[in-house]
N, C-alpha and C. Protein backbone atom coordinates (compact mmCIF):
# COMPACT_ATOMS: atom_id res chain seq x y z
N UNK A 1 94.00 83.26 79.94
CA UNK A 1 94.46 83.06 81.29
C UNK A 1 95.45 81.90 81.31
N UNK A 2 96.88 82.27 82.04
CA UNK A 2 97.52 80.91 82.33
C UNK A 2 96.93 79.70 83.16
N UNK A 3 97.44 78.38 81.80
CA UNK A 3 96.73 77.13 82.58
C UNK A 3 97.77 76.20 83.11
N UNK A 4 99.23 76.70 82.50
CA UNK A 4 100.19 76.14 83.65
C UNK A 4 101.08 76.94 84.53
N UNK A 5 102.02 75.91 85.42
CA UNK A 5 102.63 76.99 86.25
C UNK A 5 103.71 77.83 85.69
N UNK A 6 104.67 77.37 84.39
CA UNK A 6 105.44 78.68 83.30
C UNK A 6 104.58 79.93 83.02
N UNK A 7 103.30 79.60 82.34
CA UNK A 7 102.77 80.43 81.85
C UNK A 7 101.83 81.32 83.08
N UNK A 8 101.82 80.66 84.26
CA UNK A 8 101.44 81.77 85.05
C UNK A 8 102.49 82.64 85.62
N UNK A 9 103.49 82.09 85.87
CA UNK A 9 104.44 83.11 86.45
C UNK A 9 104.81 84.40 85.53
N UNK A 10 104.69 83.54 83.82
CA UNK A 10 105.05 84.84 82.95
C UNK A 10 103.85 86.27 83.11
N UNK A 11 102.89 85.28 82.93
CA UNK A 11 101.65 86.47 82.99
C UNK A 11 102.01 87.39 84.26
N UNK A 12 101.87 86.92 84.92
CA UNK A 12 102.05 87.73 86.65
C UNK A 12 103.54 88.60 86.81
N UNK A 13 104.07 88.05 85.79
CA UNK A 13 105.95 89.21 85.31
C UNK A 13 105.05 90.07 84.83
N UNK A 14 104.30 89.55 83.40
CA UNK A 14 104.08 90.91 82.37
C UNK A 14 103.11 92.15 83.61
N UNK A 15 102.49 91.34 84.14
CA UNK A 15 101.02 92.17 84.70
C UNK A 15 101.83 93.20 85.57
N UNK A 16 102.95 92.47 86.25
CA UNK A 16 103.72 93.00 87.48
C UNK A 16 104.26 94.43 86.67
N UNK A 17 104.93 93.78 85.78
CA UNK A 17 105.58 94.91 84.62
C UNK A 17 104.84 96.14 84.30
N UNK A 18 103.70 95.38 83.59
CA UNK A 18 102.76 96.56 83.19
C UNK A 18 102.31 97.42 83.59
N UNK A 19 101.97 97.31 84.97
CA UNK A 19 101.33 98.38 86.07
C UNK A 19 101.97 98.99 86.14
N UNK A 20 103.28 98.38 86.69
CA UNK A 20 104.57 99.68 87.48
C UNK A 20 104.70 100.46 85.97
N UNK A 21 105.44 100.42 85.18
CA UNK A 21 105.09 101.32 84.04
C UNK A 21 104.09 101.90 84.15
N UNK A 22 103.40 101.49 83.84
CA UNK A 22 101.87 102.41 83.55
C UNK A 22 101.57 103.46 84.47
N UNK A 23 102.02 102.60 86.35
CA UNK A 23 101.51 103.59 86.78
C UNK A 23 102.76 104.84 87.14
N UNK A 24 104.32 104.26 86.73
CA UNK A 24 105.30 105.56 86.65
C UNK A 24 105.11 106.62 85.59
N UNK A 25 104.49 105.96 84.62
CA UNK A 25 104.17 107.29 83.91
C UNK A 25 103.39 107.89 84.07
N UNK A 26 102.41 107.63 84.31
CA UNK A 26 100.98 107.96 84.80
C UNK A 26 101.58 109.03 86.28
N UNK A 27 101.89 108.72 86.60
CA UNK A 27 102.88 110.02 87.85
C UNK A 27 103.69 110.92 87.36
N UNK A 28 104.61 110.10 86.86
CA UNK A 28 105.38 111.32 85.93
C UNK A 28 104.63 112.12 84.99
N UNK A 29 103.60 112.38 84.51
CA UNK A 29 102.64 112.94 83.49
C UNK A 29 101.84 113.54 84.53
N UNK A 30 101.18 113.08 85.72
CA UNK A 30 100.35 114.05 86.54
C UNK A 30 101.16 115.22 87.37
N UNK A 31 102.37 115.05 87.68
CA UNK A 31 103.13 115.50 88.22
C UNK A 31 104.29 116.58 87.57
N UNK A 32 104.02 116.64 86.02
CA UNK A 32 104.50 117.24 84.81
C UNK A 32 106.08 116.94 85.26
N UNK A 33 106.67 115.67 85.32
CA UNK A 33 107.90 115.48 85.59
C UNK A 33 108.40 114.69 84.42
N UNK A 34 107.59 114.48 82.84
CA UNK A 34 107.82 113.78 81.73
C UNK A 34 109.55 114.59 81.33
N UNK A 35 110.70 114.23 80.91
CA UNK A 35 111.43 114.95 80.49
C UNK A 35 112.43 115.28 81.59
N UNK A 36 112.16 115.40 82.61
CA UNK A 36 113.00 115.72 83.42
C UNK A 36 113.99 115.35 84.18
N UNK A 37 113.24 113.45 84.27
CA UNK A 37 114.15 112.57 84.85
C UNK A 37 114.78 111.95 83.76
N UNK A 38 115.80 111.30 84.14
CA UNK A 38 116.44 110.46 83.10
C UNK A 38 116.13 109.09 83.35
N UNK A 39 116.60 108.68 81.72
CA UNK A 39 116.02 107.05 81.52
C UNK A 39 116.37 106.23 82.33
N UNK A 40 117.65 106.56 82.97
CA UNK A 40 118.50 105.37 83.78
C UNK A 40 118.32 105.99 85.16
N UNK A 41 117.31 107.02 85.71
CA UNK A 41 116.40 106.98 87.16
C UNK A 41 115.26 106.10 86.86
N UNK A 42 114.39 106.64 85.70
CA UNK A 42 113.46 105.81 85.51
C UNK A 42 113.23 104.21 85.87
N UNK A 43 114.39 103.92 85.16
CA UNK A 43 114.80 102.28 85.04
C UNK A 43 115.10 101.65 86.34
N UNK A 44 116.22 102.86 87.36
CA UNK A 44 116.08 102.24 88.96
C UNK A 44 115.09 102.20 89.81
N UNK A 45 114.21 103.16 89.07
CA UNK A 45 113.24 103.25 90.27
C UNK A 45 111.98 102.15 89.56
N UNK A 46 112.27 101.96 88.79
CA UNK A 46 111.25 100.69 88.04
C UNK A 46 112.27 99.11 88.83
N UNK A 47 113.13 99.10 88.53
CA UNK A 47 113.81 97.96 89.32
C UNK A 47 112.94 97.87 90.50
N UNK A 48 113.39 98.88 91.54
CA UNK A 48 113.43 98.55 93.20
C UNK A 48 111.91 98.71 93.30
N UNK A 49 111.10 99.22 92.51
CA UNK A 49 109.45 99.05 92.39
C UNK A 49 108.89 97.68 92.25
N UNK A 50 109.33 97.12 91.18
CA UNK A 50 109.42 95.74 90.80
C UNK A 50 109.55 95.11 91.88
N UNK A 51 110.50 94.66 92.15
CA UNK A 51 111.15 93.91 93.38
C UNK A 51 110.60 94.19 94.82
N UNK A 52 110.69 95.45 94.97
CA UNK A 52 109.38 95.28 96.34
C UNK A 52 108.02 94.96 96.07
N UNK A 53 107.48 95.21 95.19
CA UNK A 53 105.86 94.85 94.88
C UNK A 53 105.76 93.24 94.97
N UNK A 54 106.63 92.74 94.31
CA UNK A 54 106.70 91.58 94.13
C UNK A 54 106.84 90.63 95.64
N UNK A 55 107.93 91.34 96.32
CA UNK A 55 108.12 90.51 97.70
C UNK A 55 107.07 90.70 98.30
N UNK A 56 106.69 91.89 98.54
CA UNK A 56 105.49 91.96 99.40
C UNK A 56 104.30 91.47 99.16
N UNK A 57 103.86 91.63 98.03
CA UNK A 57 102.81 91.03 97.72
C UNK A 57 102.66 89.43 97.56
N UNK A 58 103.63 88.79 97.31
CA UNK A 58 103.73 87.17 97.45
C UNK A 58 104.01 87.35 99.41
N UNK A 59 104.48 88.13 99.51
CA UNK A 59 104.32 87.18 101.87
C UNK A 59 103.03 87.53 101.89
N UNK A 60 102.39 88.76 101.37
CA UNK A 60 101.00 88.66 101.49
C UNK A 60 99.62 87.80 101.06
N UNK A 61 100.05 87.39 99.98
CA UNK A 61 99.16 85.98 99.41
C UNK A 61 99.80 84.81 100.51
N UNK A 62 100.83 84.35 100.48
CA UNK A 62 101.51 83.82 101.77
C UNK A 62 100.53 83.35 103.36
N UNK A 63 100.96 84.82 103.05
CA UNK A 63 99.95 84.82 104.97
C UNK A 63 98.66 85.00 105.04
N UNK A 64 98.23 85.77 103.53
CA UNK A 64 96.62 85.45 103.47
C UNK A 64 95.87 83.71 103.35
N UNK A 65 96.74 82.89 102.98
CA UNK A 65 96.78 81.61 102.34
C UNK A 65 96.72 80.72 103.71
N UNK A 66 97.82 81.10 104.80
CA UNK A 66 98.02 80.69 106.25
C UNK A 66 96.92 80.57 106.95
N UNK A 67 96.45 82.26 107.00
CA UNK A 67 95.45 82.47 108.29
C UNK A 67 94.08 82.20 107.44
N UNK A 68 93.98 82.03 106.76
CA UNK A 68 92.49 81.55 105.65
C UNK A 68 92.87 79.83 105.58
N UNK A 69 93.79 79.02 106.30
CA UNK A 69 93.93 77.61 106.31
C UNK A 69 93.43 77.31 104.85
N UNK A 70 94.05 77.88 103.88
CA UNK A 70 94.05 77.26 102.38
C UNK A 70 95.29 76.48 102.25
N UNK A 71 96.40 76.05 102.69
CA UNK A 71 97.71 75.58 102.55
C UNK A 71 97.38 74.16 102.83
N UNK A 72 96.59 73.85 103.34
CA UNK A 72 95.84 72.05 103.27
C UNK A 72 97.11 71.27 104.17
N UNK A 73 97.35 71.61 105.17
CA UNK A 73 98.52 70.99 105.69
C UNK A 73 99.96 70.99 105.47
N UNK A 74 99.89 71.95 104.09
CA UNK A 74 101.30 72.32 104.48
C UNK A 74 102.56 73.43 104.92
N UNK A 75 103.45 73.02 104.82
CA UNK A 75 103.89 74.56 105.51
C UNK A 75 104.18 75.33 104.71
N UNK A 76 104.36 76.76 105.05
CA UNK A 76 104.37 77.99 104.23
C UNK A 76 105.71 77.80 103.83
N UNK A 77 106.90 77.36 103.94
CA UNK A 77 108.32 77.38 103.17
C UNK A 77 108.32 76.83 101.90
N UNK A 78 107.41 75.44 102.34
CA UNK A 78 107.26 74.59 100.93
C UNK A 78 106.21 75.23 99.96
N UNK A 79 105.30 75.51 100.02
CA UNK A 79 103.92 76.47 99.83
C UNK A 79 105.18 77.49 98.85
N UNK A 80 105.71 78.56 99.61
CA UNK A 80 106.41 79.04 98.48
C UNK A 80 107.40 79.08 97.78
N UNK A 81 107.89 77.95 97.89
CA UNK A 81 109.26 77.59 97.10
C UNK A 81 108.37 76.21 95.80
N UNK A 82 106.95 76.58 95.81
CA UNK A 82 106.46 75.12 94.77
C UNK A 82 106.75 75.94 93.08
């Protein structure tokens, strides 16, 4: 488990990474669509997967962090720009 803040952000890339893969193929294979798409759909739709999972899910730790008064007094801009 990461014990600093480099090595957590990497873990939380790879983990972020890993799923979306895992779970595009894992669709593309239930859906018998292996072969059909090309590498460079694959790859956009792994981008804009990435990148929304990611936003959303950090305003959601965010605002879970807010309304659960874990932020100890401070504000949510600074909170996520640490």
């Amino acid at each position: 488990m990461p014990t600093t803040k480099k090595e957590d952000f990497y873990f939380g890339l790879m983990m972020c990474f890993g799923m979306v893969v895992f779970m595009t193929f894992y669709n593309l294979f239930t859906r018998g669509l292996i072969g059909t798409i090309s590498l460079k759909g694959i790859l956009t739709q792994l981008i804009l997967m990435v990148s929304g999972m990611v936003l959303f899910m950090s305003l959601y730790g965010l605002g879970n962090a807010y309304f659960s008064d874990n932020l100890i007094g401070e504000s949510c801009l600074k909170v996520a720009f640490l």
